[in-house]
N, C-alpha and C. Protein backbone atom coordinates (compact mmCIF):
# COMPACT_ATOMS: atom_id res chain seq x y z
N UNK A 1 57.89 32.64 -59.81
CA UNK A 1 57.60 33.13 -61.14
C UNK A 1 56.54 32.24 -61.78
N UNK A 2 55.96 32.92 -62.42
CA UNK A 2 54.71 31.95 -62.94
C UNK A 2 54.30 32.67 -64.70
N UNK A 3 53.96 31.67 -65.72
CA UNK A 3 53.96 32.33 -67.09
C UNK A 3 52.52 31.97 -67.65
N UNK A 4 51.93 33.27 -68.12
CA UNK A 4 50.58 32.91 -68.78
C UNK A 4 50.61 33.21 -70.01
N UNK A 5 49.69 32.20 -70.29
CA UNK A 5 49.57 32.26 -71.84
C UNK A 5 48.15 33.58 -72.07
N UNK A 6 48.77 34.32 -73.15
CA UNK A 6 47.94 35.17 -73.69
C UNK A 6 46.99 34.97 -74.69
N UNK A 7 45.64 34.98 -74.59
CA UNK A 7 44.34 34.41 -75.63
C UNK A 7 43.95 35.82 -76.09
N UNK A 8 44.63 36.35 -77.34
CA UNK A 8 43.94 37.88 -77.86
C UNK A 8 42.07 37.29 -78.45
N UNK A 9 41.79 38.13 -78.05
CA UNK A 9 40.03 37.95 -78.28
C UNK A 9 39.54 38.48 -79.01
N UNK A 10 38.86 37.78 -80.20
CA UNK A 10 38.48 37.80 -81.63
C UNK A 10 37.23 39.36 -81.40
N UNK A 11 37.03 40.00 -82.22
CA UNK A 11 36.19 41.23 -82.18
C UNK A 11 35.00 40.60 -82.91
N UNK A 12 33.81 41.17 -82.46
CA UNK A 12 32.65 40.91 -82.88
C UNK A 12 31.46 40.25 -82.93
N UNK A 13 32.35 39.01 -81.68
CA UNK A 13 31.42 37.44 -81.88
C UNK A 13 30.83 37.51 -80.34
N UNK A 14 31.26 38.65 -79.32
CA UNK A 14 30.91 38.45 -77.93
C UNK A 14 31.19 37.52 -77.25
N UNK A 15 31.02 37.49 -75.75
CA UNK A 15 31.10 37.02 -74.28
C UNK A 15 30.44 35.58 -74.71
N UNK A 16 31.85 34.52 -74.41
CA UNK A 16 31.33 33.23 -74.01
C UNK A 16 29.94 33.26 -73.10
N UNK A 17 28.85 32.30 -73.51
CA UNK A 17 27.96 32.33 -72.76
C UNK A 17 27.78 31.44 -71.34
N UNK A 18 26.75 31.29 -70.50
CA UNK A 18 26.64 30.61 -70.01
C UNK A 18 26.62 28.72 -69.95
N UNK A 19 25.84 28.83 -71.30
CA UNK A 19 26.24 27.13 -71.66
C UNK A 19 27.73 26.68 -71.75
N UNK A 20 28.19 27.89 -72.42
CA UNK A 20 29.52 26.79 -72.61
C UNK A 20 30.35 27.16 -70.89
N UNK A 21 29.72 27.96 -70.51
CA UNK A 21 30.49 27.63 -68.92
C UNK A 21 30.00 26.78 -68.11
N UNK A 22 28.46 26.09 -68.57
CA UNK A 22 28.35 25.34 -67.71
C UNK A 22 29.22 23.80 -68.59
N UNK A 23 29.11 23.80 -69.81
CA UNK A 23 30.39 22.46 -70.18
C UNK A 23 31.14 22.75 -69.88
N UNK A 24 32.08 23.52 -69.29
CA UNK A 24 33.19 24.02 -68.58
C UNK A 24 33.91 23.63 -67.67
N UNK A 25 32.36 23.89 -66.85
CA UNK A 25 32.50 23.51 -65.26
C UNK A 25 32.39 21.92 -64.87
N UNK A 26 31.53 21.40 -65.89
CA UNK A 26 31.32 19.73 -65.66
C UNK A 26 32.17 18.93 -66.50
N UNK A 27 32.98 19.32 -66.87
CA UNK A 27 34.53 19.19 -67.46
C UNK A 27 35.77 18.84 -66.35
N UNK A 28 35.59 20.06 -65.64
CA UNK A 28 36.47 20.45 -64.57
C UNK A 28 36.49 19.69 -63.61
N UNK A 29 35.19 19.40 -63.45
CA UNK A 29 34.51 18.67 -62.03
C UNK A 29 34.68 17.39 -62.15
N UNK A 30 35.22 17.00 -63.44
CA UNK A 30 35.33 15.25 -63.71
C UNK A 30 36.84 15.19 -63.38
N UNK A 31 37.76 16.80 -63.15
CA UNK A 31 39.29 16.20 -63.21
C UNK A 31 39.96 15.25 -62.21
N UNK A 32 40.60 14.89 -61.79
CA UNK A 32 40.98 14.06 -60.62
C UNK A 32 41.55 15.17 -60.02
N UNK A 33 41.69 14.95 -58.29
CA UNK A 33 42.70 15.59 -57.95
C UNK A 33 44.25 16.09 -57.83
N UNK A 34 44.37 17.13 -58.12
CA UNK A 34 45.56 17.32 -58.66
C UNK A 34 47.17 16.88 -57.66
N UNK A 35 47.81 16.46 -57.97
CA UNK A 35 49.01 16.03 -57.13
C UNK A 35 49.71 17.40 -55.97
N UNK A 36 49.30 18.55 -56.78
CA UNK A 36 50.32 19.55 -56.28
C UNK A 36 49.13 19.97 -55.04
N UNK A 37 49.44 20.76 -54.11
CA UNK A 37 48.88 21.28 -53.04
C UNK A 37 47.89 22.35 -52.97
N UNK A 38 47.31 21.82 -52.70
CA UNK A 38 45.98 23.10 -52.92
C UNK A 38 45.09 23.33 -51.87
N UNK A 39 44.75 24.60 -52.03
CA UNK A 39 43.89 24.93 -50.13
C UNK A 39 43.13 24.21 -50.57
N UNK A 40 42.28 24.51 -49.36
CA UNK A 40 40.87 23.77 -49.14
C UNK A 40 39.51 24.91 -49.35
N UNK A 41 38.73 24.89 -49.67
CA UNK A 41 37.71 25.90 -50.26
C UNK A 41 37.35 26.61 -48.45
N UNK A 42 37.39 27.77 -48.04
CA UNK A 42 36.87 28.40 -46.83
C UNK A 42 36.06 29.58 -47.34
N UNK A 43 34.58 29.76 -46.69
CA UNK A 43 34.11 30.83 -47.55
C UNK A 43 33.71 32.04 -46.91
N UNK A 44 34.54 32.96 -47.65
CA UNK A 44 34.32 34.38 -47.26
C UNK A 44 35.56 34.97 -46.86
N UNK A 45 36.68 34.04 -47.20
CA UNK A 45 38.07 34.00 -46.68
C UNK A 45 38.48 35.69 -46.79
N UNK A 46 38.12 36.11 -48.80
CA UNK A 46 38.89 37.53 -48.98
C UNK A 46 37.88 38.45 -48.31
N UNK A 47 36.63 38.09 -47.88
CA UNK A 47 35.73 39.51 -47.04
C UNK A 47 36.80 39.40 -45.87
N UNK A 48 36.64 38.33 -45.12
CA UNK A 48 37.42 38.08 -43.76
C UNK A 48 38.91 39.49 -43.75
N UNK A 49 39.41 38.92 -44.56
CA UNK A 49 40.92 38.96 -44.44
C UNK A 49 40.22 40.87 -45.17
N UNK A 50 39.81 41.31 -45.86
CA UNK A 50 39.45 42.88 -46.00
C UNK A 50 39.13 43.31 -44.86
N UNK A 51 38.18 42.99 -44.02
CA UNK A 51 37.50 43.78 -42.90
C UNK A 51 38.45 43.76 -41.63
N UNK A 52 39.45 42.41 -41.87
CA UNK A 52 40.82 42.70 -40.61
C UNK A 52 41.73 43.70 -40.95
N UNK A 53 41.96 44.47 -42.33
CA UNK A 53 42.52 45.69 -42.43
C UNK A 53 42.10 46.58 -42.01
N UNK A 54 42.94 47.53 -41.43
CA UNK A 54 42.26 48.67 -41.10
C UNK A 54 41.51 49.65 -41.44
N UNK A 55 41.87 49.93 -43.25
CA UNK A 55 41.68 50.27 -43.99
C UNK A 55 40.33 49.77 -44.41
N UNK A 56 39.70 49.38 -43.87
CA UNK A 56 38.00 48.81 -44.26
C UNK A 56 37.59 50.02 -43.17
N UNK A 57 37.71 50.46 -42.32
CA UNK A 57 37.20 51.24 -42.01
C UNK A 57 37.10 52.60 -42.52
N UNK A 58 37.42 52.91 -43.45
CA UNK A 58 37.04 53.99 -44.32
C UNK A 58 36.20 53.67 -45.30
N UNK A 59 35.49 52.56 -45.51
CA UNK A 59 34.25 52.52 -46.32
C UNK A 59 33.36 51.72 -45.64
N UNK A 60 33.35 51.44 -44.32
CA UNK A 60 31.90 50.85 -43.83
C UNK A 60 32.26 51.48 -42.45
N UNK A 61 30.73 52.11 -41.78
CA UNK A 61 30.79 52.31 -40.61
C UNK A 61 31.22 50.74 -39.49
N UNK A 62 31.26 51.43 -38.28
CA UNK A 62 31.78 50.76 -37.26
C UNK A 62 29.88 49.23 -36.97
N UNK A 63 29.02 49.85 -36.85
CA UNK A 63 27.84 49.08 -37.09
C UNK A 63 27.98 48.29 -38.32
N UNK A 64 28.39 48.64 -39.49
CA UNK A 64 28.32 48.11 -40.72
C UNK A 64 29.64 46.87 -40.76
N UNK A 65 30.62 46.89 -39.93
CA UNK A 65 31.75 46.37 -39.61
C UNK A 65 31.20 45.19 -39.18
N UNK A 66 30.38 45.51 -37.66
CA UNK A 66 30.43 44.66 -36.97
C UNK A 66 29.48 43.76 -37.58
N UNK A 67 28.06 44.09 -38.08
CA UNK A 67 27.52 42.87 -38.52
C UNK A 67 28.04 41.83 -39.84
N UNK A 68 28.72 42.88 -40.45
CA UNK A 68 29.24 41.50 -41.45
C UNK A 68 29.97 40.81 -40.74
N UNK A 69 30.51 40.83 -39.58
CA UNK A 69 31.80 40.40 -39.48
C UNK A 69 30.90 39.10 -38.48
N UNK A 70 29.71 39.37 -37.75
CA UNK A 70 28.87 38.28 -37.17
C UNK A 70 27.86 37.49 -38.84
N UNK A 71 27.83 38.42 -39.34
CA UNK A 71 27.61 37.45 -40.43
C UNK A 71 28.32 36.87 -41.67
N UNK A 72 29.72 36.67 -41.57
CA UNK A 72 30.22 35.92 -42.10
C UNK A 72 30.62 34.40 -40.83
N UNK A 73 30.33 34.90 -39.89
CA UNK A 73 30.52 33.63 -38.84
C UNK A 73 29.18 32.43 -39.23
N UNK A 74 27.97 33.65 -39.30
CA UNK A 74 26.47 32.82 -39.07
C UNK A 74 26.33 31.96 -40.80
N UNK A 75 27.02 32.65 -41.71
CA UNK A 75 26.97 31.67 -42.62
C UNK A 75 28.09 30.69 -43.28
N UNK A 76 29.50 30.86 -42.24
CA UNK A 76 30.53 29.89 -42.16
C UNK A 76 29.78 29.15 -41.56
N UNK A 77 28.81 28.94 -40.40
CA UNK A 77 28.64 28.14 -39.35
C UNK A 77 27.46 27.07 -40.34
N UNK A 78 26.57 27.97 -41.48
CA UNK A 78 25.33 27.32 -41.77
C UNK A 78 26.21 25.93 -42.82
N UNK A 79 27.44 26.94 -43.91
CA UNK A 79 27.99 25.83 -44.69
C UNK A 79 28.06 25.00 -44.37
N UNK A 80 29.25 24.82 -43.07
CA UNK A 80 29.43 23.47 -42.42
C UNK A 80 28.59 22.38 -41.89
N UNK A 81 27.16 23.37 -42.02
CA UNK A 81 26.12 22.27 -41.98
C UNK A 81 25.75 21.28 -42.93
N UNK A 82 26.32 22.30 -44.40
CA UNK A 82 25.45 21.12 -45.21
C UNK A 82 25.74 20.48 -45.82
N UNK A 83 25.25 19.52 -46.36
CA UNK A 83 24.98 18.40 -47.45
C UNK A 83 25.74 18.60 -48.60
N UNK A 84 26.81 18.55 -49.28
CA UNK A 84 26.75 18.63 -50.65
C UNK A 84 27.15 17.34 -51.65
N UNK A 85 25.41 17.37 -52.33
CA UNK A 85 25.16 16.21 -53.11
C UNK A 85 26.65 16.20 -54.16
N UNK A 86 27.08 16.95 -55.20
CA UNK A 86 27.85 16.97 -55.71
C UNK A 86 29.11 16.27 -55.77
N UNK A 87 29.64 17.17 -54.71
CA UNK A 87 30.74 16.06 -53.57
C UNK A 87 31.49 17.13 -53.70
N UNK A 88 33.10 17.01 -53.92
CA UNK A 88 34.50 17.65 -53.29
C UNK A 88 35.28 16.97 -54.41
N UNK A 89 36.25 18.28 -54.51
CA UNK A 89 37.52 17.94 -55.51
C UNK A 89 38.01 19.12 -55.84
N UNK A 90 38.58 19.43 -57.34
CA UNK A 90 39.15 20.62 -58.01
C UNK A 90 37.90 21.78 -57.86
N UNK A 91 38.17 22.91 -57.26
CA UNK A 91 37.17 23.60 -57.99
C UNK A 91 37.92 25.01 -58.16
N UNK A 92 37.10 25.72 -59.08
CA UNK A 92 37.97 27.22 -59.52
C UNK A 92 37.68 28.17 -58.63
N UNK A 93 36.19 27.95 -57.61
CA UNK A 93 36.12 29.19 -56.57
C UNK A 93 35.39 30.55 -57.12
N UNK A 94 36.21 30.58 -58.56
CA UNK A 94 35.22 32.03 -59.01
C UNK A 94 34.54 31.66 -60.49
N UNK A 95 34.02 30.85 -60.78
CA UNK A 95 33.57 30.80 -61.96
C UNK A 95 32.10 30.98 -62.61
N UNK A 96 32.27 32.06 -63.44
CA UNK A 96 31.74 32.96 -63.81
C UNK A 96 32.03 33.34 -65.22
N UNK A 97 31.24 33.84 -66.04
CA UNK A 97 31.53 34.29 -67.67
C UNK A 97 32.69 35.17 -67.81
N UNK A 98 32.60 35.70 -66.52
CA UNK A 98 33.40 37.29 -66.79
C UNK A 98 34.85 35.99 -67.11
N UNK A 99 35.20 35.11 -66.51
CA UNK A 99 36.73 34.51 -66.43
C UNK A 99 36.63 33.20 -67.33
N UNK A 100 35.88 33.86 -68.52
CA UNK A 100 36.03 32.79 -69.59
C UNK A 100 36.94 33.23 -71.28
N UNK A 101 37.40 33.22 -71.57
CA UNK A 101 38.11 33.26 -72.89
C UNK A 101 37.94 32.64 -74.12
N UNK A 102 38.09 33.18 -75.38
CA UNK A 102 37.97 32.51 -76.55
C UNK A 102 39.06 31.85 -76.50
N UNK A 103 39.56 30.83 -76.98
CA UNK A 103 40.67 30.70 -77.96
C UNK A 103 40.44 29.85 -79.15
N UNK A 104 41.22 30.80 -80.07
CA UNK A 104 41.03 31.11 -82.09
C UNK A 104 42.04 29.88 -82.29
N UNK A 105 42.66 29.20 -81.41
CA UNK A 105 43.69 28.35 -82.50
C UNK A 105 42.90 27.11 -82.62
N UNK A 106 43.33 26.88 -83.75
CA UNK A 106 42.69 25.55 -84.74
C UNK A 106 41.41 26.02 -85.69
N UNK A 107 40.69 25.00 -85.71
CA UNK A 107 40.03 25.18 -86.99
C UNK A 107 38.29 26.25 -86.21
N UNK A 108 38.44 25.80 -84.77
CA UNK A 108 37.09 26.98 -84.83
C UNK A 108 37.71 27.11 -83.25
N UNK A 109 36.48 28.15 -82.89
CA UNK A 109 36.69 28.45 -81.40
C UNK A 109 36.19 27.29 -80.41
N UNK A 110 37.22 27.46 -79.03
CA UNK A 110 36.86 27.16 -78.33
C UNK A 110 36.57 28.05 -77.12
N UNK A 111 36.35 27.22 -76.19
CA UNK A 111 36.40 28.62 -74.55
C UNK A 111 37.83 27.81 -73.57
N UNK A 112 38.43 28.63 -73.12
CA UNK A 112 38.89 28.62 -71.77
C UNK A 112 38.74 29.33 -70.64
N UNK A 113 39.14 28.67 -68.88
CA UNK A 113 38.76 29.51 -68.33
C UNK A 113 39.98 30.26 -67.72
N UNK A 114 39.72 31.29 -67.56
CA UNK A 114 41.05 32.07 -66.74
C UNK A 114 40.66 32.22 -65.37
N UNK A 115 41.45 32.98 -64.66
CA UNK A 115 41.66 33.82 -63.15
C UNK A 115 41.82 32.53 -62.20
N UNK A 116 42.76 31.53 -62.44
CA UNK A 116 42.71 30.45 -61.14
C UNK A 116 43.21 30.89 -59.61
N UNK A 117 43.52 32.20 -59.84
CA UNK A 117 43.89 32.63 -58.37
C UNK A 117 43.20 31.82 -57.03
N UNK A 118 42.03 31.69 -57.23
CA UNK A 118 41.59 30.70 -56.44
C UNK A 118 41.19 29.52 -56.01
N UNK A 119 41.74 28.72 -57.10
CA UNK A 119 41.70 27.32 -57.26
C UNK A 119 41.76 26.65 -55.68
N UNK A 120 40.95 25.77 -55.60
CA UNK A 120 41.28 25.11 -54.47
C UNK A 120 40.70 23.63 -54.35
N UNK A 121 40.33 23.20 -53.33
CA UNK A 121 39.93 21.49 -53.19
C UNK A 121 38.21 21.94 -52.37
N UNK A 122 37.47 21.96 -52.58
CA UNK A 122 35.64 21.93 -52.38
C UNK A 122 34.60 21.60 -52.65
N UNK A 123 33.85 21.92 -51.86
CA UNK A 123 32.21 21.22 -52.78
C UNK A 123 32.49 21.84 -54.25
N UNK A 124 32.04 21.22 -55.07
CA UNK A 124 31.61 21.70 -56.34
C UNK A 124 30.51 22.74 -56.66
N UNK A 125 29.50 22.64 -55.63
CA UNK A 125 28.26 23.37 -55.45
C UNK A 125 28.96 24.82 -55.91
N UNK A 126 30.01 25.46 -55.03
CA UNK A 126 31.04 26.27 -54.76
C UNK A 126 30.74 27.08 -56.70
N UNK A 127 31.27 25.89 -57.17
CA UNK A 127 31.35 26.84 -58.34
C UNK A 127 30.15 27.24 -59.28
N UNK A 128 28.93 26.53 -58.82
CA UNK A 128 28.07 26.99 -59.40
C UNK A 128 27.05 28.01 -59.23
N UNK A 129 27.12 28.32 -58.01
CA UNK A 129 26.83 29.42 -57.51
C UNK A 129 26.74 31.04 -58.06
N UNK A 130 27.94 31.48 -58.61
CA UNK A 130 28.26 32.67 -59.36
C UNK A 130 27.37 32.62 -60.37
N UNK A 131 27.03 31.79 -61.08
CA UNK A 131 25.86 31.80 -61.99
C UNK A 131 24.06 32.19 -61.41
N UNK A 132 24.00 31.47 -60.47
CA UNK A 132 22.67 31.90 -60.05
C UNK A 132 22.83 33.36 -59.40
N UNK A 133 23.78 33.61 -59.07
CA UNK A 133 23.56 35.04 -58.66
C UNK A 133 23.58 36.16 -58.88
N UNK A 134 24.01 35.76 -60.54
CA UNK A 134 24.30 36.90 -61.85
C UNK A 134 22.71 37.53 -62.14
N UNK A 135 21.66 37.08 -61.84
CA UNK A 135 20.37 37.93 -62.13
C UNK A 135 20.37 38.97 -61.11
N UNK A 136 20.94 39.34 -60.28
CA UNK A 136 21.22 40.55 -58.92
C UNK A 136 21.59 41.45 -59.88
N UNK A 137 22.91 41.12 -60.63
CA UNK A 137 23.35 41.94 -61.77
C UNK A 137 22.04 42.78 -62.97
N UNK A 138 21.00 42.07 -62.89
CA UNK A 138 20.16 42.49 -64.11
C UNK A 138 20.60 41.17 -65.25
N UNK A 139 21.16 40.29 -65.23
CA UNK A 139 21.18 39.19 -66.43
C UNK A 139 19.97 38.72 -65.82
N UNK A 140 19.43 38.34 -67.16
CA UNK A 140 17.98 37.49 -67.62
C UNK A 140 18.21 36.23 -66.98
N UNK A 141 16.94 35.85 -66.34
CA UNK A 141 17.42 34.39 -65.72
C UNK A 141 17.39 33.15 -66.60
N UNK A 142 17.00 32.96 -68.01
CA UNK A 142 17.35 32.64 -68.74
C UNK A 142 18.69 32.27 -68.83
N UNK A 143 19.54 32.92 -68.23
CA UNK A 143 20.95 32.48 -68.48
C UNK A 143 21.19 31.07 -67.69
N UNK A 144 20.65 31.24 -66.20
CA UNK A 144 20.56 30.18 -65.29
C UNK A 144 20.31 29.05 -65.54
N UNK A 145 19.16 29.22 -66.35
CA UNK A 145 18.53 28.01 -67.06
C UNK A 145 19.70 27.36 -67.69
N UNK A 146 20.00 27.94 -68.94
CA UNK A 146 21.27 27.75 -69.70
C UNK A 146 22.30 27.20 -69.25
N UNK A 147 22.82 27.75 -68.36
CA UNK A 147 23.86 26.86 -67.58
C UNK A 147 23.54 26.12 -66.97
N UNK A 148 21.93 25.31 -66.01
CA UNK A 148 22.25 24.46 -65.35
C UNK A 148 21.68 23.19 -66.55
N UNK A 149 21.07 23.70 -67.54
CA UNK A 149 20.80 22.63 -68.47
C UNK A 149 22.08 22.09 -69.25
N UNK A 150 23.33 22.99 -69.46
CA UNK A 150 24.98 22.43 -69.83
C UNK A 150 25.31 21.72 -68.81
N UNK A 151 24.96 21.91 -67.36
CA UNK A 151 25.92 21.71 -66.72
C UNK A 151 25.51 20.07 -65.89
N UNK A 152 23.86 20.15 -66.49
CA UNK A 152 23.57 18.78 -66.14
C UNK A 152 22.69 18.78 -64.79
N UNK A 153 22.60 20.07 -63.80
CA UNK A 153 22.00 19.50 -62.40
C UNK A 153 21.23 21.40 -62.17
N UNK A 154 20.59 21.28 -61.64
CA UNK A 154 20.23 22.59 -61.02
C UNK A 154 20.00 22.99 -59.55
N UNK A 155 20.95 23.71 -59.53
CA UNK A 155 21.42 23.74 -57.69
C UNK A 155 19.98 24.15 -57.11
N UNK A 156 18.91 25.14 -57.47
CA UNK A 156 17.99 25.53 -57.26
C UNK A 156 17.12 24.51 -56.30
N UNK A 157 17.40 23.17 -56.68
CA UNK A 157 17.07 22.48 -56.38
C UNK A 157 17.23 21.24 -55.29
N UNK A 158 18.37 22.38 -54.25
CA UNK A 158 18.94 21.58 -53.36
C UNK A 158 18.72 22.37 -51.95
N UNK A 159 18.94 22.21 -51.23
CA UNK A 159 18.06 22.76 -49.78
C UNK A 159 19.47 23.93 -49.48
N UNK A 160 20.61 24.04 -49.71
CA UNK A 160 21.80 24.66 -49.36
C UNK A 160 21.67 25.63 -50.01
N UNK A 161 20.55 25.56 -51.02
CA UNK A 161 21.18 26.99 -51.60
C UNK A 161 20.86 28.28 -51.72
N UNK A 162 20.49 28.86 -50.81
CA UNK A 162 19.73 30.00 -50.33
C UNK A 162 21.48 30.14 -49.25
N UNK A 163 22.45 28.81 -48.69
CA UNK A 163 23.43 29.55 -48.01
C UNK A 163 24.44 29.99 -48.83
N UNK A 164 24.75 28.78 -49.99
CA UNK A 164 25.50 29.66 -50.71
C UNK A 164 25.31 31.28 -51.46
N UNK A 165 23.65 31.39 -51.63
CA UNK A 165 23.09 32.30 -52.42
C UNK A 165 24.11 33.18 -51.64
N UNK A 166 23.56 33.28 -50.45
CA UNK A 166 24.06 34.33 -49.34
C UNK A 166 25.41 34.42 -49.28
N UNK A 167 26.39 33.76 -49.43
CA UNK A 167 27.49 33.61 -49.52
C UNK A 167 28.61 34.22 -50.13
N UNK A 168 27.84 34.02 -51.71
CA UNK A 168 28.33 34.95 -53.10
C UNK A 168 27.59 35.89 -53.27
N UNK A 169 26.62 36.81 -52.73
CA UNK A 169 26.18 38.12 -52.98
C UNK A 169 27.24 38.81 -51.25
N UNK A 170 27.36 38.32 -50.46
CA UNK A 170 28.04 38.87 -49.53
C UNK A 170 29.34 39.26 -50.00
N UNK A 171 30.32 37.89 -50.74
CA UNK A 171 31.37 38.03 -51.17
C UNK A 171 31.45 39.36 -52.37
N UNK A 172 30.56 39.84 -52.78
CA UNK A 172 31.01 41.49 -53.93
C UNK A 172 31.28 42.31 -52.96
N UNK A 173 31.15 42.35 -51.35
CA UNK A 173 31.29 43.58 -51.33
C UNK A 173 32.92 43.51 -51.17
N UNK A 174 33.93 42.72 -51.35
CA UNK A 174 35.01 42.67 -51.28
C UNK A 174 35.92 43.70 -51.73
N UNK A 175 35.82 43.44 -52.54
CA UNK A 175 35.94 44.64 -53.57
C UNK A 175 35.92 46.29 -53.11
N UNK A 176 34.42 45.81 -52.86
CA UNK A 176 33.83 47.29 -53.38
C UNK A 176 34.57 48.05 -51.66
N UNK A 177 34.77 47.60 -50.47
CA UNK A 177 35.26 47.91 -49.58
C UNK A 177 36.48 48.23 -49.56
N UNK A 178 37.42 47.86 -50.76
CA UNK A 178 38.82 48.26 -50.75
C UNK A 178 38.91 49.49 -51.40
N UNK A 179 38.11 49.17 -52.14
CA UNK A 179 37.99 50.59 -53.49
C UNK A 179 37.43 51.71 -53.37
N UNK A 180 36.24 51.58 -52.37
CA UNK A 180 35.43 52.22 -51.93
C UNK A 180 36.07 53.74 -51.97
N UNK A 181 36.49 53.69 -50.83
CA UNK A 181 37.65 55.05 -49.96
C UNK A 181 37.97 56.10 -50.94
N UNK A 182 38.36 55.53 -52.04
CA UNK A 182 39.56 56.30 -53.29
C UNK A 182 38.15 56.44 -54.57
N UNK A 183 36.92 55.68 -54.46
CA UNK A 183 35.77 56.32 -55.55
C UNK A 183 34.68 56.22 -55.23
N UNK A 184 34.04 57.72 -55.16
CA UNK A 184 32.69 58.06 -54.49
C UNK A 184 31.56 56.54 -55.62
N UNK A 185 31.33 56.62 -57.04
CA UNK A 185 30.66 55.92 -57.05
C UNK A 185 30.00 54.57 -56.53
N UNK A 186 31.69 53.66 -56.31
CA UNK A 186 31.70 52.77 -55.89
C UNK A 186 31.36 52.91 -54.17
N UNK A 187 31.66 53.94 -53.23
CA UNK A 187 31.43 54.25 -52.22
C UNK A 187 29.76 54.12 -52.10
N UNK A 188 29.31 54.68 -52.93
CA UNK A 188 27.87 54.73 -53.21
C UNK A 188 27.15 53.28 -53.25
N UNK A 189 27.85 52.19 -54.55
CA UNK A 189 27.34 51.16 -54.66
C UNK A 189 27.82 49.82 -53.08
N UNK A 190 28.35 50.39 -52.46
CA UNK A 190 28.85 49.55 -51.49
C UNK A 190 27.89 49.53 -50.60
N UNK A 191 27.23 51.25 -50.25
CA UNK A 191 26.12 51.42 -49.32
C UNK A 191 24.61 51.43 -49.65
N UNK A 192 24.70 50.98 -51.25
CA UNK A 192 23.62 50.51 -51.66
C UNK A 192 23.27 48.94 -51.62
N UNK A 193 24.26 48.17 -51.55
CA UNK A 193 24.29 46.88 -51.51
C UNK A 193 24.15 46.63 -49.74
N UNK A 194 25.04 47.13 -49.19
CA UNK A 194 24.91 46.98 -47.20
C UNK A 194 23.44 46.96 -46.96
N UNK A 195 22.40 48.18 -47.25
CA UNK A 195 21.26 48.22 -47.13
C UNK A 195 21.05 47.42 -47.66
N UNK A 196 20.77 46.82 -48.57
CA UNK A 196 19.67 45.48 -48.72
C UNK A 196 19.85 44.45 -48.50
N UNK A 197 21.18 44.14 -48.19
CA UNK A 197 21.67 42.92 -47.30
C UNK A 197 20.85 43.25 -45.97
N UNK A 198 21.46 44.24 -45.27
CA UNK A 198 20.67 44.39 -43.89
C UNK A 198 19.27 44.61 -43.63
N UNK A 199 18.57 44.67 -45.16
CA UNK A 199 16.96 44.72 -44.88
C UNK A 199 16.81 42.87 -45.41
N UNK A 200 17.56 42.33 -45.83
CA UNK A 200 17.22 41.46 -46.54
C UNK A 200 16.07 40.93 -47.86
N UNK A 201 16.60 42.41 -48.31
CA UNK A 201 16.13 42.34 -49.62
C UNK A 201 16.45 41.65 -50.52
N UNK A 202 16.13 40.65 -51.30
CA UNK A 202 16.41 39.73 -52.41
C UNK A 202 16.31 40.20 -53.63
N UNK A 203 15.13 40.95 -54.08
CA UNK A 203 14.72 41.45 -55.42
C UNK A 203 15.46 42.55 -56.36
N UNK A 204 15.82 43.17 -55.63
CA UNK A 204 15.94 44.72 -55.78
C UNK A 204 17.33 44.97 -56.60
N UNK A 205 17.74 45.02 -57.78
CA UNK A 205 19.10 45.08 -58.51
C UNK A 205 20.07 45.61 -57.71
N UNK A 206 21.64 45.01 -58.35
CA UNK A 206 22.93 45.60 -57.96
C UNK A 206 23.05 46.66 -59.42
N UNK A 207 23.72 47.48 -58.72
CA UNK A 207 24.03 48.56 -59.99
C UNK A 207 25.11 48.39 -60.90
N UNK A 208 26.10 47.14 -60.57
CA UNK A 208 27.44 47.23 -61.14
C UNK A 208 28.37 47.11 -60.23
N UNK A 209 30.10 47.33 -60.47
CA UNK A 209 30.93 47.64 -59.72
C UNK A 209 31.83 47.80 -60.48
């Protein structure tokens, strides 16, 4: 059993931004490690563990199967290559605006973050990632800026990160492969995203999910 606290969210003032997720994250990243047990960061774990259901085969062909499934090997294999300046410790795994919260108590707002479902022990790099890859979405890269100027460092600027890039645009189709089956749109955006992975298109927008 496990109990969460509920943060009702003030109307009118909008979506925590990127700055305050990047003070967030370099908050987080100062915590010590925690006593209680926690995985170890593996990446691509929930694609992995989707495409061993059977049930992935009703939203990606048998070709479309097989190469993710050689390319989540070729960029497990590149991680373990690299470097991360940052280092290792607490990290949240998914952090991102979408899993940020107001909370109204006391005299002004603050932010918290939610969804620790994936908390684990990793590079830190790990969590900064979801931010640079939010311009796929159509966010202004302006935001990027924003967060890596809160957050103190700019990954842009490290030789790894073109694997993580690859890493966390691979990881949406998670999702969209479970869901796929049961809604044509999303069926749609799944085989719009496969193609430009497999052309290796960089530029070209995600539509949503």
């Amino acid at each position: 059993m496990t109990f969460w606290r509920y943060y009702p969210q003030p109307a009118g003032i909008g979506w925590p931004d990127t700055r305050a997720l990047g003070h967030i994250a370099s908050r987080l990243h100062k915590l010590p490690i925690p006593s209680v047990d926690l995985p170890h960061y593996k990446p691509l774990r929930s694609l992995a563990a989707t495409l061993a259901d059977p049930a992935a085969r009703l939203a990606v062909t048998d070709q479309e199967h097989a190469w993710l499934t050689v390319r989540i090997d070729e960029l497990r294999a590149a991680f373990n290559q690299l470097d991360f300046p940052l280092g290792g410790g607490l990290i949240h795994s998914d952090l991102y605006v979408g899993n940020l919260l107001w909370n109204t108590d006391g005299h002004r707002n603050s932010v918290v973050l939610g969804d620790w479902d994936s908390v684990s022990i990793g590079p830190r790099e790990v969590d900064l990632i979801p931010t640079y890859a939010e311009p796929r979405f159509g966010t202004s890269p302006a935001t990027v800026d924003l967060f890596a100027r809160a957050y103190g460092y700019d990954l842009r600027l490290w030789d790894g990160y073109n694997v993580l890039l690859d890493i966390r645009e691979l990881s949406t189709l998670t999702a969209l492969i479970r869901l796929a089956p049961d809604d044509v749109r999303l069926k749609d955006e799944l085989t719009h995203r496969l193609r430009l992975l497999l052309s290796g298109n960089r530029a070209t927008l995600w539509h949503g999910q």
